[in-house]
C-alpha atoms as a PDB file:
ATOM      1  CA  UNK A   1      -2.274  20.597 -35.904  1.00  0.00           C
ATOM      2  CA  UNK A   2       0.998  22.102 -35.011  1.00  0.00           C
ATOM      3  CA  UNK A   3      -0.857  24.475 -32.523  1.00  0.00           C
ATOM      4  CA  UNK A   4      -2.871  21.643 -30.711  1.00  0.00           C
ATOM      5  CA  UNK A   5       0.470  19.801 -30.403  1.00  0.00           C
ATOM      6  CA  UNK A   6       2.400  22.761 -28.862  1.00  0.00           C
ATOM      7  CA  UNK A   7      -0.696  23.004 -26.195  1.00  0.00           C
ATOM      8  CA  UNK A   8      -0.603  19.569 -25.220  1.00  0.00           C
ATOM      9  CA  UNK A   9       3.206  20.253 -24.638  1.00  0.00           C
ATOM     10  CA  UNK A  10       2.578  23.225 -22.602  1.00  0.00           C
ATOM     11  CA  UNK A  11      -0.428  21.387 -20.793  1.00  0.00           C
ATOM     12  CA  UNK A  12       2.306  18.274 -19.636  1.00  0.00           C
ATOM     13  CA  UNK A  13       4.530  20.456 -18.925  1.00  0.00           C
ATOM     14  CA  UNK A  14       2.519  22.455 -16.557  1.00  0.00           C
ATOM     15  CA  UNK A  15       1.399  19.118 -15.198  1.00  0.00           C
ATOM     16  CA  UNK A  16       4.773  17.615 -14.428  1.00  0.00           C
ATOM     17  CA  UNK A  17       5.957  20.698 -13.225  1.00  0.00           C
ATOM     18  CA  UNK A  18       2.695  20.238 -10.678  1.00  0.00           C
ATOM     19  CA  UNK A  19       3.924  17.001  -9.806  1.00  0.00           C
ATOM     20  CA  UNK A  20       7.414  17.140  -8.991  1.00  0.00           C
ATOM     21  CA  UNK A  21       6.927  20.473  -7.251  1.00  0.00           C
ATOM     22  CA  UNK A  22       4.860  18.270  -4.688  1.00  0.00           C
ATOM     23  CA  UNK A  23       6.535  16.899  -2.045  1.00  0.00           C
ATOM     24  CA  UNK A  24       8.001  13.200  -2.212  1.00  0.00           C
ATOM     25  CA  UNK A  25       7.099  12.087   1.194  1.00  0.00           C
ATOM     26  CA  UNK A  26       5.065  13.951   4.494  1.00  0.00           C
ATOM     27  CA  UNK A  27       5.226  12.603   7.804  1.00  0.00           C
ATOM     28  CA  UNK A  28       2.465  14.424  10.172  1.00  0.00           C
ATOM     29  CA  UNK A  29       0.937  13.809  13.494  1.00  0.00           C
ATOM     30  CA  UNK A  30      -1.864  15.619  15.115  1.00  0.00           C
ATOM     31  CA  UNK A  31      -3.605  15.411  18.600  1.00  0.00           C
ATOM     32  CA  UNK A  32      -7.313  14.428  19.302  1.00  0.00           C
ATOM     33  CA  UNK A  33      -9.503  16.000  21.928  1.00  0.00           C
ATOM     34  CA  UNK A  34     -12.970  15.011  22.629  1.00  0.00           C
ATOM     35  CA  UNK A  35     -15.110  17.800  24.066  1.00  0.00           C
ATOM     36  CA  UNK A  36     -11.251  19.103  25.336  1.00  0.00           C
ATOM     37  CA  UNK A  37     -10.212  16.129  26.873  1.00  0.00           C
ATOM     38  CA  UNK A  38      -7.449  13.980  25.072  1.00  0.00           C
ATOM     39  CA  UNK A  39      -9.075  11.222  23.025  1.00  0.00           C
ATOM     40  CA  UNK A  40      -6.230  10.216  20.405  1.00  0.00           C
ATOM     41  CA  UNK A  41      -3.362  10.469  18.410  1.00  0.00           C
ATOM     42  CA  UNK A  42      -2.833  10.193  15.271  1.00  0.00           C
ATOM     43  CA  UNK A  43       0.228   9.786  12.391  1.00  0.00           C
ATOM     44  CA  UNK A  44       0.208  10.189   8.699  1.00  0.00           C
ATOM     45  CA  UNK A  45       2.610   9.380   6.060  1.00  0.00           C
ATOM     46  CA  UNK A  46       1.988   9.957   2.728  1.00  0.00           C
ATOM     47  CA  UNK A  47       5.000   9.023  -0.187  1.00  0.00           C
ATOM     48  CA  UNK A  48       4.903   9.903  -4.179  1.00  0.00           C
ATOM     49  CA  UNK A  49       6.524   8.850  -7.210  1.00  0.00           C
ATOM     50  CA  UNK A  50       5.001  11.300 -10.045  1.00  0.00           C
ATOM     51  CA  UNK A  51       3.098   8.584 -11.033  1.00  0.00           C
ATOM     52  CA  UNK A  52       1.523   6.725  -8.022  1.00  0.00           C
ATOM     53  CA  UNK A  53       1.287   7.738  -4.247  1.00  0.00           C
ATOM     54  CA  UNK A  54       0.521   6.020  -0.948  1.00  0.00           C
ATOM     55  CA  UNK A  55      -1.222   6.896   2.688  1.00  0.00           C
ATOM     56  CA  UNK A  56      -1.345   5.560   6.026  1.00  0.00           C
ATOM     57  CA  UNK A  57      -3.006   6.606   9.117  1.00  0.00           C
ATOM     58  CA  UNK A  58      -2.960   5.331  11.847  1.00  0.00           C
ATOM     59  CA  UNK A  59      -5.209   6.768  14.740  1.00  0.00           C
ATOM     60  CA  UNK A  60      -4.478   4.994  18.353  1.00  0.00           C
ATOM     61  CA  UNK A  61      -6.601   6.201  21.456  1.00  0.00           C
ATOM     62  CA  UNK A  62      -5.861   7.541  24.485  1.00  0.00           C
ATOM     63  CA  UNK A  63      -6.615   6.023  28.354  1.00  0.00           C
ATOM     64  CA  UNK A  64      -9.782   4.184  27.619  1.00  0.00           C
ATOM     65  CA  UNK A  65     -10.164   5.185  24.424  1.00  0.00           C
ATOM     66  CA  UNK A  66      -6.868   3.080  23.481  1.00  0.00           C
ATOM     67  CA  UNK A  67      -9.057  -0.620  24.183  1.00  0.00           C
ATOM     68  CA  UNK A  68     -10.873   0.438  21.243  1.00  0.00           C
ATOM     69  CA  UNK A  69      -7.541  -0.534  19.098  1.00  0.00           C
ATOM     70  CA  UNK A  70      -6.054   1.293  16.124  1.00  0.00           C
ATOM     71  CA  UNK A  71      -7.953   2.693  13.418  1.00  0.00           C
ATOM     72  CA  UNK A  72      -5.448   2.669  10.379  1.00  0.00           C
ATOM     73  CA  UNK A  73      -6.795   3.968   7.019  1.00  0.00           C
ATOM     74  CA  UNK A  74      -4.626   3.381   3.732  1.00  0.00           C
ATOM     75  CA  UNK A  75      -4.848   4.403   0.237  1.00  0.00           C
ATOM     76  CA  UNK A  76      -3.141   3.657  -3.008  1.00  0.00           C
ATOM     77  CA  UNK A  77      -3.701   5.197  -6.401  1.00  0.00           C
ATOM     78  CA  UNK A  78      -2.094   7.104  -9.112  1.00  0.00           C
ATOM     79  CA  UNK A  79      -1.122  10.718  -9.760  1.00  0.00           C
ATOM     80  CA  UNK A  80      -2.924  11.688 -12.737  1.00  0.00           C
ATOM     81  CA  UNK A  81      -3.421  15.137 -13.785  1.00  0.00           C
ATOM     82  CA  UNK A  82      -6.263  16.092 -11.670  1.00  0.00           C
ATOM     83  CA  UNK A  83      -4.674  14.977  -8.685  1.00  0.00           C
ATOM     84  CA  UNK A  84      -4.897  12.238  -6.692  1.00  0.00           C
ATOM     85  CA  UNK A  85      -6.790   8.978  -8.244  1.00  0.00           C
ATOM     86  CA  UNK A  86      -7.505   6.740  -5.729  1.00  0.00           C
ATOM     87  CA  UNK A  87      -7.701   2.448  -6.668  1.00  0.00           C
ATOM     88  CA  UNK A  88      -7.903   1.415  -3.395  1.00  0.00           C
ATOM     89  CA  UNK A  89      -8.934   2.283   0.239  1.00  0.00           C
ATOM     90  CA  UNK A  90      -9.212   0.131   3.348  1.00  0.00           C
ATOM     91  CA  UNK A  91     -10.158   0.840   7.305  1.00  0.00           C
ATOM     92  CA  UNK A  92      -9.558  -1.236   9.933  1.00  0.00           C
ATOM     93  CA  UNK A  93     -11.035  -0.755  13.162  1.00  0.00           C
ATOM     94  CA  UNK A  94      -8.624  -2.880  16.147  1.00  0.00           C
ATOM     95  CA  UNK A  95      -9.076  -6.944  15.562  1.00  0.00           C
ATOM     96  CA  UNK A  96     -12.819  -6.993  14.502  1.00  0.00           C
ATOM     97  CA  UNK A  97     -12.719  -7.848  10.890  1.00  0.00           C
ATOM     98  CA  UNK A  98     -16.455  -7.669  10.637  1.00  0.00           C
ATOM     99  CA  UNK A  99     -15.838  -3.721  10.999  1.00  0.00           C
ATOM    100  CA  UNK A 100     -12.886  -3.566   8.162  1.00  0.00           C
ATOM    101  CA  UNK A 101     -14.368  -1.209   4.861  1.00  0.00           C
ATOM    102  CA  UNK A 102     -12.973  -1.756   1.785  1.00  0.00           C
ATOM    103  CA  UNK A 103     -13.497   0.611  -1.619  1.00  0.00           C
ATOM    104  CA  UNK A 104     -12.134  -0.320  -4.933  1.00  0.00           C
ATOM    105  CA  UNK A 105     -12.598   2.641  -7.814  1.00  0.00           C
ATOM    106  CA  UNK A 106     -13.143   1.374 -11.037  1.00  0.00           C
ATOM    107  CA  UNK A 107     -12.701   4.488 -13.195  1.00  0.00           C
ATOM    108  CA  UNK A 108     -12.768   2.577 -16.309  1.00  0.00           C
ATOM    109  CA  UNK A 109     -16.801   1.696 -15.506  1.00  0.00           C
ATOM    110  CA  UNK A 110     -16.796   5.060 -13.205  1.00  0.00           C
ATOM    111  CA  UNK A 111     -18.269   2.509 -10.321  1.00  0.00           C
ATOM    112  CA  UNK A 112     -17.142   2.556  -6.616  1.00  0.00           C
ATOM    113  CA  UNK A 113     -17.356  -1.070  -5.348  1.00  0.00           C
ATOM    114  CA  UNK A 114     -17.492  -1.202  -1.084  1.00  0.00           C
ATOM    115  CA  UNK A 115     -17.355  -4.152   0.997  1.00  0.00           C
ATOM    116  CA  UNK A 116     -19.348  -3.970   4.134  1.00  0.00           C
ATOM    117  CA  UNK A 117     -19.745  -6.586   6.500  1.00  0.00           C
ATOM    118  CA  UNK A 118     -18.779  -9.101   3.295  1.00  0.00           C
ATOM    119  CA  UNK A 119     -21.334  -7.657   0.905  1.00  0.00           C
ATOM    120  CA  UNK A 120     -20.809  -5.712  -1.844  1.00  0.00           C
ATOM    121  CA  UNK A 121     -22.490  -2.145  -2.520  1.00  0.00           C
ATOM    122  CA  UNK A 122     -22.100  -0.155  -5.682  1.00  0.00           C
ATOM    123  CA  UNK A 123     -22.278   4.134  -6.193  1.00  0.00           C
ATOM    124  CA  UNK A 124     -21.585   5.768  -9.359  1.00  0.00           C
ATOM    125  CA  UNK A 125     -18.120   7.379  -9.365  1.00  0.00           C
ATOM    126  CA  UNK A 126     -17.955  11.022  -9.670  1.00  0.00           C
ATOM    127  CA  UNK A 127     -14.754  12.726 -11.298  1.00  0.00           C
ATOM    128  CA  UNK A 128     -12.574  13.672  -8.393  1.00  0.00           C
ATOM    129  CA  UNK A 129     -14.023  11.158  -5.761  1.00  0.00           C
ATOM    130  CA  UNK A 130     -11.469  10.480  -3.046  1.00  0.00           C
ATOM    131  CA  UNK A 131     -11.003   8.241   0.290  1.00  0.00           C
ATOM    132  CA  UNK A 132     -11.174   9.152   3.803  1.00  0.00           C
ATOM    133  CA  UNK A 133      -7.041   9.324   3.557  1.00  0.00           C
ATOM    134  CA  UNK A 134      -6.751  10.365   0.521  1.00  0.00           C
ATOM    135  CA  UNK A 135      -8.474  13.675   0.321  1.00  0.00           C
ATOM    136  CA  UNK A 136      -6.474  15.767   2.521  1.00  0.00           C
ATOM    137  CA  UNK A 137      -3.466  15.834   0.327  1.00  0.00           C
ATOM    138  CA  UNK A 138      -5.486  16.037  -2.823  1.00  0.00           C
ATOM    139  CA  UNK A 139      -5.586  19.932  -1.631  1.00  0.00           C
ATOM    140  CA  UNK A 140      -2.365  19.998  -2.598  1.00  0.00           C
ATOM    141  CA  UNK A 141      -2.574  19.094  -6.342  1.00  0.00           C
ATOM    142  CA  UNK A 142      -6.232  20.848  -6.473  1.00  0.00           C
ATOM    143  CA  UNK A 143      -6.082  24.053  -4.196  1.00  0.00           C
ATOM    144  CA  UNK A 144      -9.497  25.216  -2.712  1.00  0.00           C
ATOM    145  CA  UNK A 145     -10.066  28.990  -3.739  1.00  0.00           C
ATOM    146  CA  UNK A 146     -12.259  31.361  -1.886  1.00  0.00           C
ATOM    147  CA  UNK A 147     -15.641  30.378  -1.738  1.00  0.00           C
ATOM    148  CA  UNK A 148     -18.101  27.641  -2.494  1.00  0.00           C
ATOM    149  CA  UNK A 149     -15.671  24.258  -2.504  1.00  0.00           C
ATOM    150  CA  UNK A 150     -17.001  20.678  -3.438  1.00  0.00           C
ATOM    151  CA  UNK A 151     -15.774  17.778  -2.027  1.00  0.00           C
ATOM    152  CA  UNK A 152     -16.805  13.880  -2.770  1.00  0.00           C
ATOM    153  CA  UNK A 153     -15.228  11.279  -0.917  1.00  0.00           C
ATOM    154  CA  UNK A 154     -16.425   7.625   0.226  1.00  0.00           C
ATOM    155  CA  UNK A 155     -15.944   6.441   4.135  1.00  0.00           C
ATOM    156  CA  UNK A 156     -15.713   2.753   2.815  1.00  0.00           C
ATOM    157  CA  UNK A 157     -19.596   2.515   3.381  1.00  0.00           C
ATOM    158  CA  UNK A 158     -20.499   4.862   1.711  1.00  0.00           C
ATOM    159  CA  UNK A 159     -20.338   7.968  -0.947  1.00  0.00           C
ATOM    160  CA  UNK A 160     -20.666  11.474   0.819  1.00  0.00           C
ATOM    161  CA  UNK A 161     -20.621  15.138  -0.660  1.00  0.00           C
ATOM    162  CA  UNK A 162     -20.166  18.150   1.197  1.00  0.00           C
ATOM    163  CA  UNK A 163     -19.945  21.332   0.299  1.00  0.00           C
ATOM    164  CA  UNK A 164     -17.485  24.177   1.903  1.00  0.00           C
ATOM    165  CA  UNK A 165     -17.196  27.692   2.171  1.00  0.00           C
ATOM    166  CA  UNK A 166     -13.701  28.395   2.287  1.00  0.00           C
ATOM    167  CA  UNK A 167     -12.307  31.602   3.382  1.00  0.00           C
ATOM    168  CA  UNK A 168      -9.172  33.101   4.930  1.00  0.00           C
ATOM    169  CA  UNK A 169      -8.721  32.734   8.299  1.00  0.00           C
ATOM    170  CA  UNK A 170      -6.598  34.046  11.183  1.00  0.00           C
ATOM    171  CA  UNK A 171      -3.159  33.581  11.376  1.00  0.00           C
ATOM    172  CA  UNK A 172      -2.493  30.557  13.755  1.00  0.00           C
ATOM    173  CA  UNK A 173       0.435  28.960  16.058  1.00  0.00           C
ATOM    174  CA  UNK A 174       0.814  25.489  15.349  1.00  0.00           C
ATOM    175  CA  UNK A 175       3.215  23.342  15.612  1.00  0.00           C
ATOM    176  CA  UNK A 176       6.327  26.071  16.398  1.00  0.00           C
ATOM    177  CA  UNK A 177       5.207  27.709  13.457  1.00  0.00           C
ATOM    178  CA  UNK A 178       2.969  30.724  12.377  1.00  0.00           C
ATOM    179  CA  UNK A 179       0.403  29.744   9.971  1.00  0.00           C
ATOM    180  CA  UNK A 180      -1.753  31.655   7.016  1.00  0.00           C
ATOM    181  CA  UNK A 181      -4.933  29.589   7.532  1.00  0.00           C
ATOM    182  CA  UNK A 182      -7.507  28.898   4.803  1.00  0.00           C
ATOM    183  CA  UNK A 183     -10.418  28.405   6.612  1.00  0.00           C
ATOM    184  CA  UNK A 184     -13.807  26.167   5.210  1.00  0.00           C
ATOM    185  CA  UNK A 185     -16.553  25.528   6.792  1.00  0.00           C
ATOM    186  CA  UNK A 186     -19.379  22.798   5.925  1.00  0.00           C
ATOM    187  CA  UNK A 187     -22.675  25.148   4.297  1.00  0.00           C
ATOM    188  CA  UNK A 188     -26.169  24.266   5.038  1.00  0.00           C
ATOM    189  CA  UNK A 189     -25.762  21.741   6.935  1.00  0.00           C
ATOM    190  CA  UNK A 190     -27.487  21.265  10.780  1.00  0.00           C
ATOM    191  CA  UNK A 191     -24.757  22.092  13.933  1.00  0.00           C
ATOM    192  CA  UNK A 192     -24.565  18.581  14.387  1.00  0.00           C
ATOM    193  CA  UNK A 193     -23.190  17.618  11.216  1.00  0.00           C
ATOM    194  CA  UNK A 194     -20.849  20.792  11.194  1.00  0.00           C
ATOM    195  CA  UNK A 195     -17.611  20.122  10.228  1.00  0.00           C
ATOM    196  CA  UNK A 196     -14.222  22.545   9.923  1.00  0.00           C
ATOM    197  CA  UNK A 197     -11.090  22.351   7.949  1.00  0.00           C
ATOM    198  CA  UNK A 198      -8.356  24.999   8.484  1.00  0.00           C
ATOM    199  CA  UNK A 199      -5.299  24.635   5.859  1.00  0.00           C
ATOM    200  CA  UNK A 200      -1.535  26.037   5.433  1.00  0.00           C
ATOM    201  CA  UNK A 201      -1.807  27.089   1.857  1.00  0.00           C
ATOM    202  CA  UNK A 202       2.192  28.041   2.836  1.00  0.00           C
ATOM    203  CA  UNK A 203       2.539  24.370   3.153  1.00  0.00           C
ATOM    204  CA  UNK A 204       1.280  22.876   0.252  1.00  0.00           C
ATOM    205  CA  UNK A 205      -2.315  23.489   1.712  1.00  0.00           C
ATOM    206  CA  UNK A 206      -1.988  20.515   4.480  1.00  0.00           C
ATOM    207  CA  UNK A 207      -4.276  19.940   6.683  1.00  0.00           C
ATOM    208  CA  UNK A 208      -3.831  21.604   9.852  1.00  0.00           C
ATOM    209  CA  UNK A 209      -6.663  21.616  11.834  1.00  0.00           C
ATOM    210  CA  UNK A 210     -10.237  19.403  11.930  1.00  0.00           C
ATOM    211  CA  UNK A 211     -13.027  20.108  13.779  1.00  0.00           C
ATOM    212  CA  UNK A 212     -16.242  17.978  13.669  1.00  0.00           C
ATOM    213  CA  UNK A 213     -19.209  17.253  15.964  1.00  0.00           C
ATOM    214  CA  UNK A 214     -19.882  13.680  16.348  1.00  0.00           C
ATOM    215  CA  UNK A 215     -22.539  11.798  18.813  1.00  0.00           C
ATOM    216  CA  UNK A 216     -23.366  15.448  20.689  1.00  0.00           C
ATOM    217  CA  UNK A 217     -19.395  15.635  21.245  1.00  0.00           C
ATOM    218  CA  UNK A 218     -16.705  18.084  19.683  1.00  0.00           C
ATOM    219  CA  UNK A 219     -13.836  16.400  18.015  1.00  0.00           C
ATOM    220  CA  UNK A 220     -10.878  18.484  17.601  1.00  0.00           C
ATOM    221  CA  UNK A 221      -7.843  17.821  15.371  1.00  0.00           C
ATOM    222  CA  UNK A 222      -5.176  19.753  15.700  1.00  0.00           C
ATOM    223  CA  UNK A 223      -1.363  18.863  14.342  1.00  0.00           C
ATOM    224  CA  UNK A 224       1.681  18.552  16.476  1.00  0.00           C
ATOM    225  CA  UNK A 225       4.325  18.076  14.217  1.00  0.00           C
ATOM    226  CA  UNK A 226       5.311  18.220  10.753  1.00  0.00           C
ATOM    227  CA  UNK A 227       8.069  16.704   7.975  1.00  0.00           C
ATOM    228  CA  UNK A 228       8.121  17.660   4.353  1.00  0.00           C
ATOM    229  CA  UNK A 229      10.497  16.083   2.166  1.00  0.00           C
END
């Protein structure tokens, strides 16, 4: 009994140290080019308290892309030992409520509930499930190692996951600053659902760099500036 006590211990202890060695807040802010051509910008901030955590993006367009309004994505949940646990996730597209997604994890019933268009669509909800805002800083609580990397995440419509191959990549220039670059790449997939991640595992394995193809166009993320606290 004494043991399985003195293991828990050690097991919180590990965890809180996890926690607090995260950072408190992150403020970044990437550019958007479409097939090379600016298309958007886009700012992040995500805050923690050990115990519950917030995003918001907020993606505006460029030129003509800009009368499309902003896209602003937000997510609230907990910090729980695995990570990040989402409760809730929104997207709102500009002024058109009919194209606002909503998500609400019930991991009591392990049931994702999504609102589209007003009605209500249920998936089953898989251990480590996260939203389109939330899973970029999950890296940081649940580091991707080399090789064959899971990810599950819903888009507010619906429940998606892709699998990675993550590898080390080139050291890159971004932002001012010389980068060690995990690299993953979507696996068995066709080119024209291809999608790339490249991560700083120097800074708490943020995402640095996204690279998708989308409509027979090449989407390129790629960040601009960066504020750890």
């Amino acid at each position: 009994m004494r043991s399985k006590l003195l293991f828990l211990l050690l097991l919180l202890g590990c965890w809180s140290g996890l926690v607090q060695a995260q950072p408190k807040k992150i403020h970044l802010e990437y550019e958007v080019k479409r097939d090379g051509q600016p298309f958007a910008t886009v700012k992040e901030d995500f805050t923690q308290d050990g115990r519950t955590y917030q995003v918001q993006s907020v993606t505006k367009g460029v030129g003509i892309y800009a009368l499309f309004g902003e896209r602003v994505l937000t997510s609230a949940g907990d910090v729980a030992a695995e990570g990040l646990k989402p409760k809730h996730f929104e997207l709102k597209q500009g002024d058109n409520p009919k194209k606002t997604l909503i998500a609400d994890f019930d991991w009591d019933k392990n049931v994702l509930n999504m609102q589209v268009k007003g009605k209500l669509k249920t998936e089953l909800l898989q251990p480590g499930t996260q939203d389109l805002a939330s899973y970029n800083y999950q890296f940081m609580y649940k580091p991707p190692q080399k090789g064959e990397v899971t990810v599950t995440l819903t888009t507010g419509k619906k429940l998606n996951t892709y699998q990675y191959s993550a590898s080390e990549g080139a050291t890159q220039t971004l932002a001012g600053q010389d980068m060690n670059i995990l690299q993953m790449d979507t696996v068995k997939v066709d080119e024209a659902d291809k999608k790339q991640l490249w991560l700083a595992p120097d800074l708490h394995y943020l995402l640095m760099r996204y690279q998708q193809n989308e409509d027979g166009a090449v989407l390129e993320q790629v960040i601009t500036k960066i504020s750890i606290q």
